[in-house]
C-alpha atoms as a PDB file:
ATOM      1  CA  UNK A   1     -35.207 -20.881   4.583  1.00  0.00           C
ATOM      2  CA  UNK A   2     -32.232 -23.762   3.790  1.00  0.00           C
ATOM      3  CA  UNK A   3     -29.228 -22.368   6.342  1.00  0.00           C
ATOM      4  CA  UNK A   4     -25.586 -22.563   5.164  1.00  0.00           C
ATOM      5  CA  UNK A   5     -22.712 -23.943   7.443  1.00  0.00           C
ATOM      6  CA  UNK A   6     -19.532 -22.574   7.099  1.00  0.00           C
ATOM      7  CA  UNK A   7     -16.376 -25.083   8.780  1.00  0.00           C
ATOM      8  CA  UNK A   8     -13.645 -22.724   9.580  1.00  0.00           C
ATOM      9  CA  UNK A   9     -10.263 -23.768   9.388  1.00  0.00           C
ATOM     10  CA  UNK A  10      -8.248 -25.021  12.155  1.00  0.00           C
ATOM     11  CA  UNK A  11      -6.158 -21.460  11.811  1.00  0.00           C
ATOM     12  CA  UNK A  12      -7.373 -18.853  10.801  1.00  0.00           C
ATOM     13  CA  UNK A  13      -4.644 -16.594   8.901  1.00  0.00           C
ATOM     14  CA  UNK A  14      -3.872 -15.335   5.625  1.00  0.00           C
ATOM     15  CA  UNK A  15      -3.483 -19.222   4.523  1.00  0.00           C
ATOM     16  CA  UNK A  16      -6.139 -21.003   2.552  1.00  0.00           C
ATOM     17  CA  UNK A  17      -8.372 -17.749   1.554  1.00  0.00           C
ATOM     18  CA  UNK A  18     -10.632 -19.670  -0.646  1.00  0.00           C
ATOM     19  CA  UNK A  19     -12.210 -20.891   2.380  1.00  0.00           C
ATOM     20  CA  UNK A  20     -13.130 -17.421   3.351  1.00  0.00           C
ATOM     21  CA  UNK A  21     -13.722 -16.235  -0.003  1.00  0.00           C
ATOM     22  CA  UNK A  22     -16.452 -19.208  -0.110  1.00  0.00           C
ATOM     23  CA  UNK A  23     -18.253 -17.771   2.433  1.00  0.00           C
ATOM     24  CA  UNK A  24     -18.147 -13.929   1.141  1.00  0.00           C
ATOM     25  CA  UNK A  25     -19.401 -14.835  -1.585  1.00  0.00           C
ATOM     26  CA  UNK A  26     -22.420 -16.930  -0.333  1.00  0.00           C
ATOM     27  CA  UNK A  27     -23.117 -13.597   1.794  1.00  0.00           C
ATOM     28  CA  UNK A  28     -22.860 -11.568  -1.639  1.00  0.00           C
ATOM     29  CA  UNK A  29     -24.997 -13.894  -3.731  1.00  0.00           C
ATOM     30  CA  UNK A  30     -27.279 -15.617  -2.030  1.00  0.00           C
ATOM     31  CA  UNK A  31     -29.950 -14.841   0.960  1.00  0.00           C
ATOM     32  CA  UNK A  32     -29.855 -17.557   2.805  1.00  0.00           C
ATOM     33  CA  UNK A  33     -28.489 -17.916   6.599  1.00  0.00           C
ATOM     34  CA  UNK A  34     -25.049 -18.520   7.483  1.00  0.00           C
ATOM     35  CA  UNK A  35     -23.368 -20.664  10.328  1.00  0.00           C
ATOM     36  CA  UNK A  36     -19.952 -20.402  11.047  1.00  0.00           C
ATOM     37  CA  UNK A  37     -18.646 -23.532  12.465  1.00  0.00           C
ATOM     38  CA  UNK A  38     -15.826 -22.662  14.957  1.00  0.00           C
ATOM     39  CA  UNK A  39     -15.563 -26.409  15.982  1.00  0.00           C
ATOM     40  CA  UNK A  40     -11.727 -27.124  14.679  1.00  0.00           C
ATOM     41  CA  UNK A  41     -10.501 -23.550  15.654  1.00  0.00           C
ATOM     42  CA  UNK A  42      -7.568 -23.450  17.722  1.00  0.00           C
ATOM     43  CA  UNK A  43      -6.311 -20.280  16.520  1.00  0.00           C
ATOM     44  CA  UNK A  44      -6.771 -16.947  14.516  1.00  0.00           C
ATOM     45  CA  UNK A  45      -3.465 -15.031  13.910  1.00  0.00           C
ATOM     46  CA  UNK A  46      -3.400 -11.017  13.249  1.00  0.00           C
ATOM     47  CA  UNK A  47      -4.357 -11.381   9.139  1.00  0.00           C
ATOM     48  CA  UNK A  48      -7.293 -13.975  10.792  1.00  0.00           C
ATOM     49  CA  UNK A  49      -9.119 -11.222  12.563  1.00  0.00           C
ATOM     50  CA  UNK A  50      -8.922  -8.925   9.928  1.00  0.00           C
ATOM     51  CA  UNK A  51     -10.545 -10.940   7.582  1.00  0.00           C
ATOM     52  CA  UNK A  52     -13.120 -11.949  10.242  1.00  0.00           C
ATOM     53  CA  UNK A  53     -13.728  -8.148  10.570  1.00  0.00           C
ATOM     54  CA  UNK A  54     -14.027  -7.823   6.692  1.00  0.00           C
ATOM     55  CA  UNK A  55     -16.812 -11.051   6.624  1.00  0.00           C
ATOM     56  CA  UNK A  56     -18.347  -9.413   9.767  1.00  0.00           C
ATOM     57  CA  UNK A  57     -18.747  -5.842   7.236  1.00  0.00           C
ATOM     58  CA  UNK A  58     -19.903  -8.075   4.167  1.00  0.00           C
ATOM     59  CA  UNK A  59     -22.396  -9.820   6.280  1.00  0.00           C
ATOM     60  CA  UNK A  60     -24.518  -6.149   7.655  1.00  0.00           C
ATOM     61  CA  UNK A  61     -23.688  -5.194   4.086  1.00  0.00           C
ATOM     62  CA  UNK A  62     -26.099  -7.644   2.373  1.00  0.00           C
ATOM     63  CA  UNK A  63     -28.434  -7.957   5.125  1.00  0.00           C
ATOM     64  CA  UNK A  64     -27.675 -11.409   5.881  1.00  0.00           C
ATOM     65  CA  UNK A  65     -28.210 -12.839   9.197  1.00  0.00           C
ATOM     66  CA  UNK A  66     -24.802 -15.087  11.031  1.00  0.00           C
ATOM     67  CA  UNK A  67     -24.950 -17.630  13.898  1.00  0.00           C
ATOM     68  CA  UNK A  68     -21.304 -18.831  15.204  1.00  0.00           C
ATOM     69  CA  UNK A  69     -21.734 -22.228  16.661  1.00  0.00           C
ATOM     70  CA  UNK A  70     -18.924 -24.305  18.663  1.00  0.00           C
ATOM     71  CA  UNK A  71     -16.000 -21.731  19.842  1.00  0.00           C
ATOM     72  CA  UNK A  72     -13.916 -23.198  21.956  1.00  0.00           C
ATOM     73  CA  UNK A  73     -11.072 -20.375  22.247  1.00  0.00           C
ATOM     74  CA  UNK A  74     -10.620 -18.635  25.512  1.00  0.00           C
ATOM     75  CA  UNK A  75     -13.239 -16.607  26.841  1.00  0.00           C
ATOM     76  CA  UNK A  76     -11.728 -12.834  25.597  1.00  0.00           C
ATOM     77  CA  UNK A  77     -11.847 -14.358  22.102  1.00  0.00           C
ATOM     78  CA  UNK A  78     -14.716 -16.035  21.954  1.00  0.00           C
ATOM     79  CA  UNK A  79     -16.459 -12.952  23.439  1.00  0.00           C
ATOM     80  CA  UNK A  80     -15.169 -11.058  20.733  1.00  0.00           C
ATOM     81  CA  UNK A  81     -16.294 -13.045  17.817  1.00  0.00           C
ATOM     82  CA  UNK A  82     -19.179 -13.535  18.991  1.00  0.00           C
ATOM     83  CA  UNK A  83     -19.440  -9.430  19.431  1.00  0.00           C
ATOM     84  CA  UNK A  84     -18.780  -8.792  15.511  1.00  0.00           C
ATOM     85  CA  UNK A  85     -20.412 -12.219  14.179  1.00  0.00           C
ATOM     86  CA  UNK A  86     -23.399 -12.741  16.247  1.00  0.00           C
ATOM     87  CA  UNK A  87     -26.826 -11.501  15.519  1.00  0.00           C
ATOM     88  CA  UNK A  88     -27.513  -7.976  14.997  1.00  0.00           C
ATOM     89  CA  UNK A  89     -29.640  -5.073  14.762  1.00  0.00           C
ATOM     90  CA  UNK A  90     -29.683  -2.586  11.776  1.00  0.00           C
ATOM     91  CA  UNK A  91     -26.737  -0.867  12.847  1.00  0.00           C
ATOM     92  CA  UNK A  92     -23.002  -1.208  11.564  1.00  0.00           C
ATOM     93  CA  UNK A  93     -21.107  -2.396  14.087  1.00  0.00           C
ATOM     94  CA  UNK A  94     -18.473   0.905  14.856  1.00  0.00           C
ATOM     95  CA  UNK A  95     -14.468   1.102  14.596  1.00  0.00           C
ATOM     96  CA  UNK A  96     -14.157   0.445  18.136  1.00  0.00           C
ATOM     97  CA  UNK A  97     -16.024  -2.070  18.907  1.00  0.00           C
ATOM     98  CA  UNK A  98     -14.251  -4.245  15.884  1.00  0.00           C
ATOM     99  CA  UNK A  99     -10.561  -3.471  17.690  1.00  0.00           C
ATOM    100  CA  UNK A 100      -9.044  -6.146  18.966  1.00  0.00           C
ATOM    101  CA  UNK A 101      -5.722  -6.407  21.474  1.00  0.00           C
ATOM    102  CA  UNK A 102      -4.231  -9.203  23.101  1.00  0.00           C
ATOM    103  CA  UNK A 103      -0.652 -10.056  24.383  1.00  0.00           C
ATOM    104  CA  UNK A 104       0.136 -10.953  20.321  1.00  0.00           C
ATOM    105  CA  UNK A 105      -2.078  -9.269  18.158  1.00  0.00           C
ATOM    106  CA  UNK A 106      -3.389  -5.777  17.633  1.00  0.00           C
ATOM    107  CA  UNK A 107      -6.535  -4.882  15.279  1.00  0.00           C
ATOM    108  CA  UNK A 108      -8.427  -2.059  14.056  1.00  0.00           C
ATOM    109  CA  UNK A 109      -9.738   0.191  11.321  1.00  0.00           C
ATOM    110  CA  UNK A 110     -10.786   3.434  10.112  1.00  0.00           C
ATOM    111  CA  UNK A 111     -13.305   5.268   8.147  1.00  0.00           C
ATOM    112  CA  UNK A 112     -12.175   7.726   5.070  1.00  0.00           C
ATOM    113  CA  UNK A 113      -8.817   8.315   6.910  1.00  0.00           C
ATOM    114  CA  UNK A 114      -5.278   6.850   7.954  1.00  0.00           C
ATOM    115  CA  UNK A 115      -4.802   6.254  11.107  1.00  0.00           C
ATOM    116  CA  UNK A 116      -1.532   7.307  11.868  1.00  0.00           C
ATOM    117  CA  UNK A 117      -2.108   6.026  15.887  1.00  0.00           C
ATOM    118  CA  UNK A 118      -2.378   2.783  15.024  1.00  0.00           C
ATOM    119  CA  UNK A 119       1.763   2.848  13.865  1.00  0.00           C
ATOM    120  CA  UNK A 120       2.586   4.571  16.666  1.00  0.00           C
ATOM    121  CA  UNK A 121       0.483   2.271  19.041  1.00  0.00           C
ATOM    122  CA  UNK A 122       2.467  -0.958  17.165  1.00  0.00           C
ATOM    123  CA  UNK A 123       6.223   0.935  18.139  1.00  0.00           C
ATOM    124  CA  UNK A 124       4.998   1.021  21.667  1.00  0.00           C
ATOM    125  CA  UNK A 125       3.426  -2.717  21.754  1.00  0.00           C
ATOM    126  CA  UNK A 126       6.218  -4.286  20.227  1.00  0.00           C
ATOM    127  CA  UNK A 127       9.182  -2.240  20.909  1.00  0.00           C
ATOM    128  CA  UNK A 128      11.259  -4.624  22.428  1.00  0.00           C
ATOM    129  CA  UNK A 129      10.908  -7.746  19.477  1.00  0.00           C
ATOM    130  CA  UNK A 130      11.655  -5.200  16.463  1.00  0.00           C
ATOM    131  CA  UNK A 131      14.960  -3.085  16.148  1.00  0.00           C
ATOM    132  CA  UNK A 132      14.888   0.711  15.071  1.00  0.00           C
ATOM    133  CA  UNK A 133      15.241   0.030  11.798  1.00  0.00           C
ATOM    134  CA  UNK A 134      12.616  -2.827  11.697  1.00  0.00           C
ATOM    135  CA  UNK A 135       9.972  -0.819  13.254  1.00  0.00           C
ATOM    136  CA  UNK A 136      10.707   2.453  10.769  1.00  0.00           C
ATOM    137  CA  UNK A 137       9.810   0.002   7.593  1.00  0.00           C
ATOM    138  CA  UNK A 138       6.786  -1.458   9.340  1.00  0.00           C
ATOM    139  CA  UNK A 139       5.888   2.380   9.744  1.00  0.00           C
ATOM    140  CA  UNK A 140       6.813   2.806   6.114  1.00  0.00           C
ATOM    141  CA  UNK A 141       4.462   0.150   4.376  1.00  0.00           C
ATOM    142  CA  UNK A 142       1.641  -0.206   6.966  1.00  0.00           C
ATOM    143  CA  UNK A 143       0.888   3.727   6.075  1.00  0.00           C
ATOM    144  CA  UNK A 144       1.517   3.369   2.446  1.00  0.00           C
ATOM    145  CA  UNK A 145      -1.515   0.476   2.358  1.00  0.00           C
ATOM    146  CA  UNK A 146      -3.509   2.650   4.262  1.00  0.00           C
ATOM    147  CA  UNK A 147      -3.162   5.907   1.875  1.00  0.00           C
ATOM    148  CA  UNK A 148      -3.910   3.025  -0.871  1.00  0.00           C
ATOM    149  CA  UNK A 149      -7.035   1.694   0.881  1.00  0.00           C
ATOM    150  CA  UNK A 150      -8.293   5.412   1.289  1.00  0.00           C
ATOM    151  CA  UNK A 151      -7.508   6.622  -1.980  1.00  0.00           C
ATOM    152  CA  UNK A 152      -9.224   3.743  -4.279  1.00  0.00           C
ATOM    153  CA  UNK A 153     -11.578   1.744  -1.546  1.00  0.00           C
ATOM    154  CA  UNK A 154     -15.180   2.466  -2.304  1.00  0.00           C
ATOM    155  CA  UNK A 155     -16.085   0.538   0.863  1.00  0.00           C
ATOM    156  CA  UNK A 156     -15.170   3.325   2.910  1.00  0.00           C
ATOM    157  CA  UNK A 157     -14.218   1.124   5.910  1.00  0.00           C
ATOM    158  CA  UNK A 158     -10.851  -0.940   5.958  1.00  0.00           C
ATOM    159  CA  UNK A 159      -8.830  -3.380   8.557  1.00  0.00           C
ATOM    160  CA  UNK A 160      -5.485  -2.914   9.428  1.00  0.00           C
ATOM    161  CA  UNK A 161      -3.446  -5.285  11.358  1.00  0.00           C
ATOM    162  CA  UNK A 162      -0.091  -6.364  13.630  1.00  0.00           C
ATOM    163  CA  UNK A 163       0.955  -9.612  15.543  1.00  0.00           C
ATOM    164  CA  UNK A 164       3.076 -12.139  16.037  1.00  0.00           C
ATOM    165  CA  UNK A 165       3.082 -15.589  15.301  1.00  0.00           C
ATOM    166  CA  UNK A 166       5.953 -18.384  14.927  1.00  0.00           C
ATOM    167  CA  UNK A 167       8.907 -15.705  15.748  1.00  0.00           C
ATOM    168  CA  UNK A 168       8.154 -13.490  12.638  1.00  0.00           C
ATOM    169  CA  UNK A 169       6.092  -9.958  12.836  1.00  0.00           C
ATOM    170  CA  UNK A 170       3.040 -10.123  10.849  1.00  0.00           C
ATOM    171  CA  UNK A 171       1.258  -6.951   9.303  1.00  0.00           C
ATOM    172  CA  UNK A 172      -1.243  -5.438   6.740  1.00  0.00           C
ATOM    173  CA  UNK A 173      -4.304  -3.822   5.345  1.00  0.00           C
ATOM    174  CA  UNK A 174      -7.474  -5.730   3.967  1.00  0.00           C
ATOM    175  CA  UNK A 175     -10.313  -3.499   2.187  1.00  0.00           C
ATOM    176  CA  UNK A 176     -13.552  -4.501   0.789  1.00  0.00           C
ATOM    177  CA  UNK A 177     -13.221  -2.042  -2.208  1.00  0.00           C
ATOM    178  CA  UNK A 178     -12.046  -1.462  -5.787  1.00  0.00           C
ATOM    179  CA  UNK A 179      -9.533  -4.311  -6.710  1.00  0.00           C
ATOM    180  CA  UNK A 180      -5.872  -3.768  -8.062  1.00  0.00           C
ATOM    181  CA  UNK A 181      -6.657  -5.232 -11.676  1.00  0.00           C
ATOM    182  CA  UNK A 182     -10.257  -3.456 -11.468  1.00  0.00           C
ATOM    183  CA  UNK A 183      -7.833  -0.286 -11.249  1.00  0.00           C
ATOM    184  CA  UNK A 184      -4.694  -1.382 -13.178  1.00  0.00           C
ATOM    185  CA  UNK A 185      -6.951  -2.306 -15.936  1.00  0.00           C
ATOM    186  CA  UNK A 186      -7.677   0.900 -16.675  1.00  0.00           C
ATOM    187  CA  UNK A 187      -4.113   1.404 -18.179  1.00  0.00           C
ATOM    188  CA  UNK A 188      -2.532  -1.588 -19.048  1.00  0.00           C
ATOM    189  CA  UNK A 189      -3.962  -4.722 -20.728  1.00  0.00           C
ATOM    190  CA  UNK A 190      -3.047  -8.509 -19.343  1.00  0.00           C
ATOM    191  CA  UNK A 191      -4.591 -11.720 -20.119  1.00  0.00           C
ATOM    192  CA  UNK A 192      -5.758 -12.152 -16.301  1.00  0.00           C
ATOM    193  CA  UNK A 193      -5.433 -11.076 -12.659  1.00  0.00           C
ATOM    194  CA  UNK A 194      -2.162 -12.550 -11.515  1.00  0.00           C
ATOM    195  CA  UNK A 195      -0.373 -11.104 -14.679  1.00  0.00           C
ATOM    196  CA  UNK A 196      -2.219  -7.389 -12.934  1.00  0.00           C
ATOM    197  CA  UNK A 197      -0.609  -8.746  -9.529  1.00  0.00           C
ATOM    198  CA  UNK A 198       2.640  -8.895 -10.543  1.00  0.00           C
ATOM    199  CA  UNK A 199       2.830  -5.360 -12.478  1.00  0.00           C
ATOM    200  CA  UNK A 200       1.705  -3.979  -9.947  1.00  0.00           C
ATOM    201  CA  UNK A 201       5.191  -4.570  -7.789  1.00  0.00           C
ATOM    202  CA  UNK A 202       6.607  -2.718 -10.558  1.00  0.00           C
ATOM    203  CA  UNK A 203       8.226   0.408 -10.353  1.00  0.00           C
ATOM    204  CA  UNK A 204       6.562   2.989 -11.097  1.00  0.00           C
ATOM    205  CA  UNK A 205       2.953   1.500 -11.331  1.00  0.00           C
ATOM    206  CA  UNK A 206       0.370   2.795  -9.197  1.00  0.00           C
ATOM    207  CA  UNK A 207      -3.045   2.459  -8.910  1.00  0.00           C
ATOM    208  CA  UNK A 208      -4.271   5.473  -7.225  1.00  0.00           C
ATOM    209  CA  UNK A 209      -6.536   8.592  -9.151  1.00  0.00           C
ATOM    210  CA  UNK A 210      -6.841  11.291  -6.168  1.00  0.00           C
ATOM    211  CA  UNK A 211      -2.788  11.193  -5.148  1.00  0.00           C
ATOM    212  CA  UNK A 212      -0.439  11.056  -7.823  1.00  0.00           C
ATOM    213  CA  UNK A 213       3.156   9.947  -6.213  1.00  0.00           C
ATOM    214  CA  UNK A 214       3.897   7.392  -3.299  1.00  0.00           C
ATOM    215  CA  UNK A 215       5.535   4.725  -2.386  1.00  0.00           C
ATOM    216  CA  UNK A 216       3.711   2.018  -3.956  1.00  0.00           C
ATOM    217  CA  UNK A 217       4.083  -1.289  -4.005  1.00  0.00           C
ATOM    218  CA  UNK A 218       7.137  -1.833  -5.763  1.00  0.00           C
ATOM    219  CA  UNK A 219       8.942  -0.217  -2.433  1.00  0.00           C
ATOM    220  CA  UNK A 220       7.395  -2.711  -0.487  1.00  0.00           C
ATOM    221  CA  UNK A 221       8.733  -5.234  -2.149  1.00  0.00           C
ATOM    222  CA  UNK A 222      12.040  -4.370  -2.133  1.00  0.00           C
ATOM    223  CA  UNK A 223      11.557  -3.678   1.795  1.00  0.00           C
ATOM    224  CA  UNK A 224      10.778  -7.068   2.336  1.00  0.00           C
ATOM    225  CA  UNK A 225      13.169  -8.639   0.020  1.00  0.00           C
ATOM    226  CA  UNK A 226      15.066  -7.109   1.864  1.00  0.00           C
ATOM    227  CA  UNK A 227      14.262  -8.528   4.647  1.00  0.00           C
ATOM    228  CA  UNK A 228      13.603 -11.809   3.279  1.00  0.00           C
ATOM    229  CA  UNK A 229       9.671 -11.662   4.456  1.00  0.00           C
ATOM    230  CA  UNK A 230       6.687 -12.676   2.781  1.00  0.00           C
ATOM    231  CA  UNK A 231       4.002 -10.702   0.888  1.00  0.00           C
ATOM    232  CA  UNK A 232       0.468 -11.942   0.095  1.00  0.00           C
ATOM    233  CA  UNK A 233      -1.636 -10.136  -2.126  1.00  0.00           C
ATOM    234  CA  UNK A 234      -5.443 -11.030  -3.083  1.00  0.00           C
ATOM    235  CA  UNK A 235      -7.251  -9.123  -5.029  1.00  0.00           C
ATOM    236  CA  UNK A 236     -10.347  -9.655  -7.469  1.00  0.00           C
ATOM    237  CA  UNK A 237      -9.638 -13.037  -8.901  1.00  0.00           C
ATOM    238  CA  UNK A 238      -5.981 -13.945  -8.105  1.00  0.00           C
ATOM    239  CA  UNK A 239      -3.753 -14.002  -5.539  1.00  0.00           C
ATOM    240  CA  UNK A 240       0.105 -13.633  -5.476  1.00  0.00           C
ATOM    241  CA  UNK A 241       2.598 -15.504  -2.847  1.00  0.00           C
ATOM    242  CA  UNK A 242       6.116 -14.197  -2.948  1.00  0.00           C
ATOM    243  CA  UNK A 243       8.349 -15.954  -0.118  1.00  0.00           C
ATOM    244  CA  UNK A 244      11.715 -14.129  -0.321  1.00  0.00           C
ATOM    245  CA  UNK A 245      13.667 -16.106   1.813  1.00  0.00           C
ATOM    246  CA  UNK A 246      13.524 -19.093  -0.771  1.00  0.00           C
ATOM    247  CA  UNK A 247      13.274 -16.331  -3.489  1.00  0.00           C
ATOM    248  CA  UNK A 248       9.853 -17.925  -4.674  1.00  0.00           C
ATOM    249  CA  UNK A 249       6.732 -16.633  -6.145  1.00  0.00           C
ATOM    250  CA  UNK A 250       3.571 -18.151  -6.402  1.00  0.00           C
ATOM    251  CA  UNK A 251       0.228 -16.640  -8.326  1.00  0.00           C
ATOM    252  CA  UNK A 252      -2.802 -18.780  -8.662  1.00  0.00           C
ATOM    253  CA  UNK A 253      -6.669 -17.952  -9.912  1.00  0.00           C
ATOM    254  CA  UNK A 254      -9.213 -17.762  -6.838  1.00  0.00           C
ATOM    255  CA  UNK A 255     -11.908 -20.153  -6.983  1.00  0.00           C
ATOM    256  CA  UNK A 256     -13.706 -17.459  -5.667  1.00  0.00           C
ATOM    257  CA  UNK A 257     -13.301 -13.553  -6.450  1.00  0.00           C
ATOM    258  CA  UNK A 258     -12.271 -11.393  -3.712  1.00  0.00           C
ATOM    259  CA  UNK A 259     -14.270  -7.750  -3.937  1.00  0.00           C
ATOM    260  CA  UNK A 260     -11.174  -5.807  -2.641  1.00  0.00           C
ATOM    261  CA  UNK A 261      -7.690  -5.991  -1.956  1.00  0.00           C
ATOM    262  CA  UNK A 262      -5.875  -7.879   1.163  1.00  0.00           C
ATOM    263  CA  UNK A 263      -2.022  -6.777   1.059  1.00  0.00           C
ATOM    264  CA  UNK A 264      -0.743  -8.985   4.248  1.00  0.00           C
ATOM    265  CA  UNK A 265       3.098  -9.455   4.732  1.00  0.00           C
ATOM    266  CA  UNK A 266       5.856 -10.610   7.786  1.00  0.00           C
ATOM    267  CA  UNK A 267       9.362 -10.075   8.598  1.00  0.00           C
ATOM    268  CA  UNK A 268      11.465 -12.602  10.779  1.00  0.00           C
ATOM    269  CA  UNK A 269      12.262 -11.182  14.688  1.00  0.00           C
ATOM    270  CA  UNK A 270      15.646 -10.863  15.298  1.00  0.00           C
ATOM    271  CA  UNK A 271      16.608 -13.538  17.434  1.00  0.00           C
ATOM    272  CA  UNK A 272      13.054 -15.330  18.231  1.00  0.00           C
ATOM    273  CA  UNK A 273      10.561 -13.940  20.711  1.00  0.00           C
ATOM    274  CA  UNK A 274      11.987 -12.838  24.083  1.00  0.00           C
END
């Protein structure tokens, strides 16, 4: 059988998703073998593992078989990828075993559930780069996307995700389940997915069925207007880039379709890393 090589990108992050969506959907469509090229590297940021974790649930989804070739990251990380990427049995690889912790990042997931440890691991990990207030709005969204995930994923599993990179604290949730237009759709009819994207920082909208209530988006929004982050959404067929420094917003169609949501966002550190 023909085997499919995969080039990964010099960083891996929340950055040029097509790339990734590429490969999710060769695992999704087709049965041939993957390779993931690891050759130009040099780094994979919080939102980077995540997704890894989400191709690494896609992959023992549709029984594909995945051979990483050429990592030359230190020894920790390449051990690690080549734990949730590397040939397998028939078994799901478990929660724990897909965690990930280093001096910058911190990565897991959960089954069914929040995982209200995980927020109260990040206050202790990072509690001298974010102030009081910082950490209480981190504490704010990073549960709200996981009540999301749990309430309208079908996957069951989800990633969640914190780290720093470039002086700003990076942060979010990537599922592998029902979209936001494949839910927003249901209420409300738009010509195509960014259009869904962008309602869906309304007030007010929501996408959930089994919780009425919450937070939602909109909230985080404001949050990180506020704080003059950045939000990245991707979901089914579109993505949305809102960069509230410079106060702009970018939506674009996916070359590729994304079966879930990832809702990935930063906030600048006071004052650089210390």
């Amino acid at each position: 059988m023909r085997e499919q090589i995969y080039t990964l990108p010099s960083i891996i992050d929340d950055g040029r998703c097509d790339s990734y969506l590429e490969l999710l959907d060769e695992v999704r469509v087709n049965s041939r073998d993957v390779i993931l090229n690891f050759e130009k590297v040099a780094k994979i940021t919080a939102p980077g593992w995540a997704i890894l974790n989400c191709i690494s649930d896609s992959v023992f989804e549709h029984r594909r078989d995945i051979e990483t070739r050429n990592i030359f990251l230190k020894k920790d990380l390449k051990k690690h990828i080549e734990k949730i990427l590397g040939p397998r049995k028939k078994q799901i690889i478990s929660m724990n075993e897909m965690s990930f912790e280093d001096d910058e990042n911190l990565i897991s997931g959960a089954v069914c559930a929040i995982a209200p440890s995980f927020v109260e691991k990040i206050d202790q990990k990072y509690f001298q780069l974010l102030s009081e207030e910082k950490k209480w709005y981190v504490r704010l969204m990073l549960n709200e996307l996981m009540q999301n995930s749990v309430d309208h994923s079908t996957s069951e599993r989800y990633f969640f995700y914190a780290g720093i990179n470039d002086g700003d604290f990076l942060f979010g949730v990537c599922d592998m389940g029902v979209s936001i237009p494949a839910k927003l759709e249901q209420k409300y009819a738009y010509e195509n997915d960014q259009a869904y994207l962008l309602k869906s920082l309304e007030l007010g909208i929501g996408t959930r069925r089994v919780r009425s209530g919450g937070l939602g988006l909109n909230h985080m929004f404001e949050i990180l207007k506020k704080q003059k982050g950045r939000l990245v959404i991707i979901s089914r067929n579109a993505q949305l880039r809102k960069y509230f420094a410079r106060r702009k917003t970018q939506t674009s169609k996916l070359k590729h379709a994304l079966r879930g949501t990832w809702c990935m966002a930063q906030i600048p550190i006071e004052g650089g890393l210390k």
